[in-house]
C-alpha atoms as a PDB file:
ATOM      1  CA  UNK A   1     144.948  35.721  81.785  1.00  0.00           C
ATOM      2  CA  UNK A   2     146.032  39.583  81.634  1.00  0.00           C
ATOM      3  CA  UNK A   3     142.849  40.120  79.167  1.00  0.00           C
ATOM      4  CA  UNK A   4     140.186  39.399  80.850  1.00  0.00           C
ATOM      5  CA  UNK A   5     141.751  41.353  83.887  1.00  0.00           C
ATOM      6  CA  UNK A   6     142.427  44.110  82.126  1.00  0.00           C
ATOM      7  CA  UNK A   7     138.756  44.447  80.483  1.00  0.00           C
ATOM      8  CA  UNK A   8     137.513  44.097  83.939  1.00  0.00           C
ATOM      9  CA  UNK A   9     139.410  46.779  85.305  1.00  0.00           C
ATOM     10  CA  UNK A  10     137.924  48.994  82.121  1.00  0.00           C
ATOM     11  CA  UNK A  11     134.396  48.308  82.822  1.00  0.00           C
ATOM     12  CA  UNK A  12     134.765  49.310  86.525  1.00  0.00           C
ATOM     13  CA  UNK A  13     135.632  53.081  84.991  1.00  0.00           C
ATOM     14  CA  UNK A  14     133.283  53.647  82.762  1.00  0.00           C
ATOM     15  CA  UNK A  15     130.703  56.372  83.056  1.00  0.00           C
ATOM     16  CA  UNK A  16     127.238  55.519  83.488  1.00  0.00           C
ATOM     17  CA  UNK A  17     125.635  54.639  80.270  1.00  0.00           C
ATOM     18  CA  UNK A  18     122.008  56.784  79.117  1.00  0.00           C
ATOM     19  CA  UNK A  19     121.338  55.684  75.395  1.00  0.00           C
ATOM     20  CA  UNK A  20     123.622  54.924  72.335  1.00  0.00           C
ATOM     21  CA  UNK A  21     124.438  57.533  70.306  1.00  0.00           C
ATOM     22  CA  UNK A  22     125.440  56.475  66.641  1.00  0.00           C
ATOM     23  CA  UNK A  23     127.783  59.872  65.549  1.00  0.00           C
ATOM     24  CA  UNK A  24     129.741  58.917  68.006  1.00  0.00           C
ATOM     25  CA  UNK A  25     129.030  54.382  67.813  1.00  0.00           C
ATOM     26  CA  UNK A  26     129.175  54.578  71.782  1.00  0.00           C
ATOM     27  CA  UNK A  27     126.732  55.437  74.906  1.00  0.00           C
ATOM     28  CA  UNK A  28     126.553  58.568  75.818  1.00  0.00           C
ATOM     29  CA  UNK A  29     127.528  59.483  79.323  1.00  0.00           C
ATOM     30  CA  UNK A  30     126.495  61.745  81.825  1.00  0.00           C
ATOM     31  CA  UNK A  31     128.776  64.924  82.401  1.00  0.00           C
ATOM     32  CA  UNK A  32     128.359  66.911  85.964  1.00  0.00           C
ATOM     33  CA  UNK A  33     128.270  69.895  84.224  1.00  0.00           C
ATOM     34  CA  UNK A  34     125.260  68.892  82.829  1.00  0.00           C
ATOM     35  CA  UNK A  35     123.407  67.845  85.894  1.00  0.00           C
ATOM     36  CA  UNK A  36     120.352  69.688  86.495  1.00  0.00           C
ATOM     37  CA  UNK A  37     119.124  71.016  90.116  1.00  0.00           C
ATOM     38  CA  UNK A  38     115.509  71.264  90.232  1.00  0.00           C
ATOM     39  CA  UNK A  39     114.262  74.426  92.214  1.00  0.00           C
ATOM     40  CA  UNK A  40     111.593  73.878  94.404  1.00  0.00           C
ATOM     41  CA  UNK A  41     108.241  75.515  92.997  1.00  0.00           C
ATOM     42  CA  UNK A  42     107.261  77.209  96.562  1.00  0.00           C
ATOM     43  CA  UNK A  43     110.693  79.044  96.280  1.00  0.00           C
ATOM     44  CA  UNK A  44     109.921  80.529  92.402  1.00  0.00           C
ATOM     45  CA  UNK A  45     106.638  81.442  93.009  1.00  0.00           C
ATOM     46  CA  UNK A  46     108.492  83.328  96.316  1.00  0.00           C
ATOM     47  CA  UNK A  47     111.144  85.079  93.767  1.00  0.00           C
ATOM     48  CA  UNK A  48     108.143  86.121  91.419  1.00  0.00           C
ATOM     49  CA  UNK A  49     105.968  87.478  94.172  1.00  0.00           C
ATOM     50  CA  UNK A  50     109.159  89.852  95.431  1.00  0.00           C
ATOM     51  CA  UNK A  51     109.612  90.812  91.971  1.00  0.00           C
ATOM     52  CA  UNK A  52     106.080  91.822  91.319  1.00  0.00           C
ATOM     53  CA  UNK A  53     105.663  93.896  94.548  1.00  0.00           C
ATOM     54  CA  UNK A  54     106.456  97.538  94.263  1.00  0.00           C
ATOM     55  CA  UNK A  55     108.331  99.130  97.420  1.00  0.00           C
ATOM     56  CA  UNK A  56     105.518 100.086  99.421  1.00  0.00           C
ATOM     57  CA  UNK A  57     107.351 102.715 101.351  1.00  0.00           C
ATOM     58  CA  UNK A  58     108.649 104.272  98.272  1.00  0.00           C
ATOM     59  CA  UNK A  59     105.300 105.056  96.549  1.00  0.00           C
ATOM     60  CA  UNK A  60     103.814 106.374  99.849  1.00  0.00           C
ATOM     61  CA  UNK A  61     104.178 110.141 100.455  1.00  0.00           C
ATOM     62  CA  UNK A  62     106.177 111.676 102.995  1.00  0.00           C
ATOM     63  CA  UNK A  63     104.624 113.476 105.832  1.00  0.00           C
ATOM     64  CA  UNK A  64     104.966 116.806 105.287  1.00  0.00           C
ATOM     65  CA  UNK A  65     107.490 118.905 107.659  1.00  0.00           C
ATOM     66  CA  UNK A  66     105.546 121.497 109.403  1.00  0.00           C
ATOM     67  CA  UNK A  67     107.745 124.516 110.632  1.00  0.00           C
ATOM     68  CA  UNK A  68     106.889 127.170 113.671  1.00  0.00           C
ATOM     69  CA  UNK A  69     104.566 129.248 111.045  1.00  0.00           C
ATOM     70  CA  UNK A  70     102.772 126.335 109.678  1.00  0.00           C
ATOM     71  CA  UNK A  71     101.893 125.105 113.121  1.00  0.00           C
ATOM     72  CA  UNK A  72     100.719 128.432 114.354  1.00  0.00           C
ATOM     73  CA  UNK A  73      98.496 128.913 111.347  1.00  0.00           C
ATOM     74  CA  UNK A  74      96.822 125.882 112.139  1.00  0.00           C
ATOM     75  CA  UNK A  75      96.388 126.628 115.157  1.00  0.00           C
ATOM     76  CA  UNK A  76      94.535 129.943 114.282  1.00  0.00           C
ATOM     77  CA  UNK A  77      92.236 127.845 111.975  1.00  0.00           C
ATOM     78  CA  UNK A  78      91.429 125.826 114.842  1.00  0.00           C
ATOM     79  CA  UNK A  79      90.486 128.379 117.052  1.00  0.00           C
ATOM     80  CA  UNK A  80      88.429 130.244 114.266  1.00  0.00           C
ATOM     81  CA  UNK A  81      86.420 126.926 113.393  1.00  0.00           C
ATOM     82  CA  UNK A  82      85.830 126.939 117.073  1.00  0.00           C
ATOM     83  CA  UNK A  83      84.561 130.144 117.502  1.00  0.00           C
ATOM     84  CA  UNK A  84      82.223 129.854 114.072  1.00  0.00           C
ATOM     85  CA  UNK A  85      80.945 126.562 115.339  1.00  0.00           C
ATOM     86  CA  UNK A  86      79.914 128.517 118.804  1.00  0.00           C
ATOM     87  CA  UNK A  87      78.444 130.994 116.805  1.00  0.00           C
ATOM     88  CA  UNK A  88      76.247 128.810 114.603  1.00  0.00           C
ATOM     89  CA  UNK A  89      74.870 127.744 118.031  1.00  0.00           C
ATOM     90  CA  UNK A  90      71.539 129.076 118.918  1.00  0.00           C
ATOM     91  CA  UNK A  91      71.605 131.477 122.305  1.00  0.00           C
ATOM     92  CA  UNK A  92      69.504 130.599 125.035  1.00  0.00           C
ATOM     93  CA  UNK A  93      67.264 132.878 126.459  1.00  0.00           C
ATOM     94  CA  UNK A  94      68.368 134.671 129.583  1.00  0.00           C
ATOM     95  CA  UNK A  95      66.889 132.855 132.462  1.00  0.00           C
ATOM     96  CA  UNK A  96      67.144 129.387 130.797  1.00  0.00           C
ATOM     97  CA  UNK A  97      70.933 130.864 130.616  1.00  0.00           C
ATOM     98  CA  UNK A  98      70.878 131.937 134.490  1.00  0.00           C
ATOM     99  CA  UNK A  99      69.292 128.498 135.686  1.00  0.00           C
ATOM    100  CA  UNK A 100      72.718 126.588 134.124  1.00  0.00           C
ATOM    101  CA  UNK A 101      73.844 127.509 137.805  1.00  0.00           C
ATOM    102  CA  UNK A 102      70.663 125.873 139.870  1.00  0.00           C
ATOM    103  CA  UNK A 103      72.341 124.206 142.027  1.00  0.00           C
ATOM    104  CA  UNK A 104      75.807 125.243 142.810  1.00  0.00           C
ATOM    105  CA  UNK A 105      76.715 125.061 146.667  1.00  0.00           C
ATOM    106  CA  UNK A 106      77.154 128.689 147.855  1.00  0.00           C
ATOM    107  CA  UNK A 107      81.184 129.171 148.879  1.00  0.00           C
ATOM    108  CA  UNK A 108      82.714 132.678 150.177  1.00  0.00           C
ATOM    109  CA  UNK A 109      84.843 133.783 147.220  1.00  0.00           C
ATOM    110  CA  UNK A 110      84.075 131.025 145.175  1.00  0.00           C
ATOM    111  CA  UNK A 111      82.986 131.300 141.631  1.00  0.00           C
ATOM    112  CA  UNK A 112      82.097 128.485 139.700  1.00  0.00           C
ATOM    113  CA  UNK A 113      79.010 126.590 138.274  1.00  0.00           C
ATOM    114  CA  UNK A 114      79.334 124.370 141.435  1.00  0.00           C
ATOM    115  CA  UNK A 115      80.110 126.595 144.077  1.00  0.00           C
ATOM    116  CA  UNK A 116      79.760 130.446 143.715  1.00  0.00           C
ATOM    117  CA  UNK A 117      78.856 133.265 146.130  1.00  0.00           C
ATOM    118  CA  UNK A 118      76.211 135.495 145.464  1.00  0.00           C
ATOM    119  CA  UNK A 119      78.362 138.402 143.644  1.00  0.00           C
ATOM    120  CA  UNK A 120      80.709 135.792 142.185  1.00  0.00           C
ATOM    121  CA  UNK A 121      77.383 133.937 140.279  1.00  0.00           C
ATOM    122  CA  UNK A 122      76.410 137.359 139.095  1.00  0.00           C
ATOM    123  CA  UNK A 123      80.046 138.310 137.505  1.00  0.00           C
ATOM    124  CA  UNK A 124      79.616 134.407 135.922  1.00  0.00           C
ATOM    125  CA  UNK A 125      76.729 135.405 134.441  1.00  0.00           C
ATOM    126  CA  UNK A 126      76.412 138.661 133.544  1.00  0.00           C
ATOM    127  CA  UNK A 127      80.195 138.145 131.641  1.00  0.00           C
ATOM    128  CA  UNK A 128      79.250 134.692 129.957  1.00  0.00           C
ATOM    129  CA  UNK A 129      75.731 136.043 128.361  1.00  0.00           C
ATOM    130  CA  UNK A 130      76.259 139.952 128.430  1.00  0.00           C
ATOM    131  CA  UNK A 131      80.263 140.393 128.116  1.00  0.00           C
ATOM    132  CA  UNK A 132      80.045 142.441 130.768  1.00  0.00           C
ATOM    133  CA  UNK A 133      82.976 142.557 133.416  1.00  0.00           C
ATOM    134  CA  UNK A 134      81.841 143.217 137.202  1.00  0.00           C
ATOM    135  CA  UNK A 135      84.059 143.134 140.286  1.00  0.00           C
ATOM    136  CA  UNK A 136      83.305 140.319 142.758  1.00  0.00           C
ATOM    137  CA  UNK A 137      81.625 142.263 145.223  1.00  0.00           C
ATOM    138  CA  UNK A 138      77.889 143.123 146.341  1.00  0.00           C
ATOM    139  CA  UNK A 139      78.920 146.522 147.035  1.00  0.00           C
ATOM    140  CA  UNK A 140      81.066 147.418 144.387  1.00  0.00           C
ATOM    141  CA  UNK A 141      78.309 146.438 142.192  1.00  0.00           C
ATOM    142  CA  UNK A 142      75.644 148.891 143.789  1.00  0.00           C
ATOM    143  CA  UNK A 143      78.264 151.583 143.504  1.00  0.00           C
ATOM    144  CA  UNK A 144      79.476 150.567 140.090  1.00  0.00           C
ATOM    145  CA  UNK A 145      78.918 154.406 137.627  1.00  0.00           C
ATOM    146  CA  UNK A 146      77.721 152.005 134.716  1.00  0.00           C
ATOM    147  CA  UNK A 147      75.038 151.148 136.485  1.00  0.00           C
ATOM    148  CA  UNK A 148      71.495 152.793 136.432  1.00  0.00           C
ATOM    149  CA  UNK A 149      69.073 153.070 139.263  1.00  0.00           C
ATOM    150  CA  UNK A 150      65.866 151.734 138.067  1.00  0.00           C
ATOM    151  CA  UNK A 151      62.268 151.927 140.743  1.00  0.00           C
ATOM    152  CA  UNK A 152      60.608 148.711 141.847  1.00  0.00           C
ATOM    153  CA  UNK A 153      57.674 149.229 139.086  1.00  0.00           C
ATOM    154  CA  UNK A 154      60.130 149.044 136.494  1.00  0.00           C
ATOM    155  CA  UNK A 155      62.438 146.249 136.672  1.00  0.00           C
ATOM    156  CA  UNK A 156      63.232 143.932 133.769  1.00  0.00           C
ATOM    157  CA  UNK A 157      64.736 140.745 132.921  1.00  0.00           C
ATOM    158  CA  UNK A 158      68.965 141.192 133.740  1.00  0.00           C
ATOM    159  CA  UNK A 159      68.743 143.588 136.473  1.00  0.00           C
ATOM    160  CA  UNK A 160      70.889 143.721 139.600  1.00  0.00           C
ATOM    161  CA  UNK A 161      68.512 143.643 142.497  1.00  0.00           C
ATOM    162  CA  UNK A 162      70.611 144.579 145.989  1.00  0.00           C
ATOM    163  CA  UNK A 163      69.758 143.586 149.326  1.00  0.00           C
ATOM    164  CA  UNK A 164      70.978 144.428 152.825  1.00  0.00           C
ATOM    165  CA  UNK A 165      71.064 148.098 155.025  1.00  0.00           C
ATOM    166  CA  UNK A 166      71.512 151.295 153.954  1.00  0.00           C
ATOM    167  CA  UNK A 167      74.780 151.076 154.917  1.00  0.00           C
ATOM    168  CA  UNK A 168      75.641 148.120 153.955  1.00  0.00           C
ATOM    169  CA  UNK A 169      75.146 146.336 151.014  1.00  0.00           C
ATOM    170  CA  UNK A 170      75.568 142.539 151.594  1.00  0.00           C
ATOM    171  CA  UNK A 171      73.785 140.143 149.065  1.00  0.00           C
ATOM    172  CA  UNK A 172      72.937 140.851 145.280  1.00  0.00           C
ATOM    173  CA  UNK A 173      70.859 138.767 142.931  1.00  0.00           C
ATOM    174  CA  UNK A 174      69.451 138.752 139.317  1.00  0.00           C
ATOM    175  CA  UNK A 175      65.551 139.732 138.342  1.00  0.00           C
ATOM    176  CA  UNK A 176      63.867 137.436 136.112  1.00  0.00           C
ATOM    177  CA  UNK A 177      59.885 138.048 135.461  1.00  0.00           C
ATOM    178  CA  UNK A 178      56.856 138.110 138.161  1.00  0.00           C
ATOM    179  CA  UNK A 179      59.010 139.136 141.051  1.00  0.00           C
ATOM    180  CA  UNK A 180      61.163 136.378 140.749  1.00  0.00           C
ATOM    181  CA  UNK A 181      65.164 136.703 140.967  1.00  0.00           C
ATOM    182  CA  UNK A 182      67.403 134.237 140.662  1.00  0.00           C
ATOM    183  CA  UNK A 183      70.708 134.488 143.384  1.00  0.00           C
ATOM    184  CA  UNK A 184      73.099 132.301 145.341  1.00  0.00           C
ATOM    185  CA  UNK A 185      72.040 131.762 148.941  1.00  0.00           C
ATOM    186  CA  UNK A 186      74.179 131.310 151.487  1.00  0.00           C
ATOM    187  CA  UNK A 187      71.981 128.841 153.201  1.00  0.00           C
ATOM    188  CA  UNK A 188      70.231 127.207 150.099  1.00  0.00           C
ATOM    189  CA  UNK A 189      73.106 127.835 147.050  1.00  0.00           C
ATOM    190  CA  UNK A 190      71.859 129.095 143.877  1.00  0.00           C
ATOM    191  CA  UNK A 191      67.858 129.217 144.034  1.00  0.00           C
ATOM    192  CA  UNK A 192      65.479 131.201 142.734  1.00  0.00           C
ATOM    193  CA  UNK A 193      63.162 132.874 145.255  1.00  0.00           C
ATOM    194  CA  UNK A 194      60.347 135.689 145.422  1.00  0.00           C
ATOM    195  CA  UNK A 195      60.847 139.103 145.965  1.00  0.00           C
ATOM    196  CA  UNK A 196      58.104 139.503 147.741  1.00  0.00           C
ATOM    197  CA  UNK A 197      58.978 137.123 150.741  1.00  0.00           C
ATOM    198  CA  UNK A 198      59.271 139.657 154.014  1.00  0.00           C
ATOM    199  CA  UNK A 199      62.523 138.402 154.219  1.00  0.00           C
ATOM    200  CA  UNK A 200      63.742 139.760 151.011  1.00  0.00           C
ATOM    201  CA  UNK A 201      60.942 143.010 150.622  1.00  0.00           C
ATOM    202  CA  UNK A 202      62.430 143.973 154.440  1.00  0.00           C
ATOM    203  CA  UNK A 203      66.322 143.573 153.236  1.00  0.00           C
ATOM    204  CA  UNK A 204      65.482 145.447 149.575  1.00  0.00           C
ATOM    205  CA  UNK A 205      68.023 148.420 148.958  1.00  0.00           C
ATOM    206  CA  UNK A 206      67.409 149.085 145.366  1.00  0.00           C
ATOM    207  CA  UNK A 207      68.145 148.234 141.535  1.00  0.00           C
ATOM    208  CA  UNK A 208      70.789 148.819 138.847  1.00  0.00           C
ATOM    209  CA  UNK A 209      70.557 147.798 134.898  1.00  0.00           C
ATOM    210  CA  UNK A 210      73.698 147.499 133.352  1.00  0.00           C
ATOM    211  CA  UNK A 211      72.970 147.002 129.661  1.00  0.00           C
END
């Protein structure tokens, strides 16, 4: 009776059985240390992609730190490319020049391509196309040295034409061709008008070519 109770109790702890081996006239069993855990193939390929990768933000190149001189250099390049670009630019003529204002609402003591007074559209012009500086006044104008009287038979293209008393010089304007001027009205803004119109031949004081 103990026999067959004793063999059972034998089966019930043997290992599992995989195949018979004959070195060793038994089956062989199957050790846990020899258990194999597959790896999933999505998380390999994932291990080979990192590995293959560079560091992307070690192979790219550092900004460069730019110090107080650096950043004032390039500033000065700037500015020079600026002022050969404005140079490559072709000039316009004078009176295409003097028309950018047509337009501008007259103001007292304004001076601007919108709204000007008559002296301040002169000083606009004359220092944006000649480089010449002139106060913001009729009658500092007329009695500017640099200027040169010039007759009524002789007037070209840039000069001052002044208008008001002898006295008093109140309005000033710019002479284009044909007895034309161009000037900023205080009634009309910046127009061009005839120097011949009684209004204007009546109020004429004189000329004065600055360049």
């Amino acid at each position: 009776m103990l026999l067959p109770f004793c063999a059972g109790l034998l089966c019930c702890t043997f290992p599992e059985r995989t195949g018979y081996d004959r070195n060793i006239g038994d089956y062989k069993p199957i050790h846990a240390t020899e258990q194999v855990t597959e790896v999933p193939a999505q998380e390999t390929h994932k291990a080979e992609d990192t590995a293959a990768k560079p560091d992307s933000t070690a192979s790219e190149p550092k900004p460069k730190h730019m110090n107080s001189a650096d950043k004032a250099r390039a500033a000065a390049n700037r500015k020079e490319a600026e002022k050969a670009a404005q140079r490559a630019l072709p000039t316009p003529d004078f009176e295409t020049y003097a028309k950018g204002w047509l337009g501008a609402k007259y103001v007292y003591g304004a001076a601007s391509k919108t709204q000007t007074d008559c002296s301040g559209f002169v000083m606009q012009v004359f220092k944006g196309y000649y480089n010449i500086a002139l106060d913001h006044s009729a009658a500092r104008m007329y009695k500017d040295p640099r200027g040169k009287s010039v007759g009524r038979g002789s007037l070209r293209e840039g000069d001052l034409l002044f208008f008001g008393s002898f006295w008093n010089i109140s309005h000033v304007g710019i002479y284009l061709s044909g007895d034309r001027f161009i000037h900023a009205s205080s009634s009309r803004g910046v127009v061009i008008s005839n120097l011949n119109e009684k209004y204007y031949k009546n109020k004429y004081q004189g000329a004065r070519r600055f360049r």
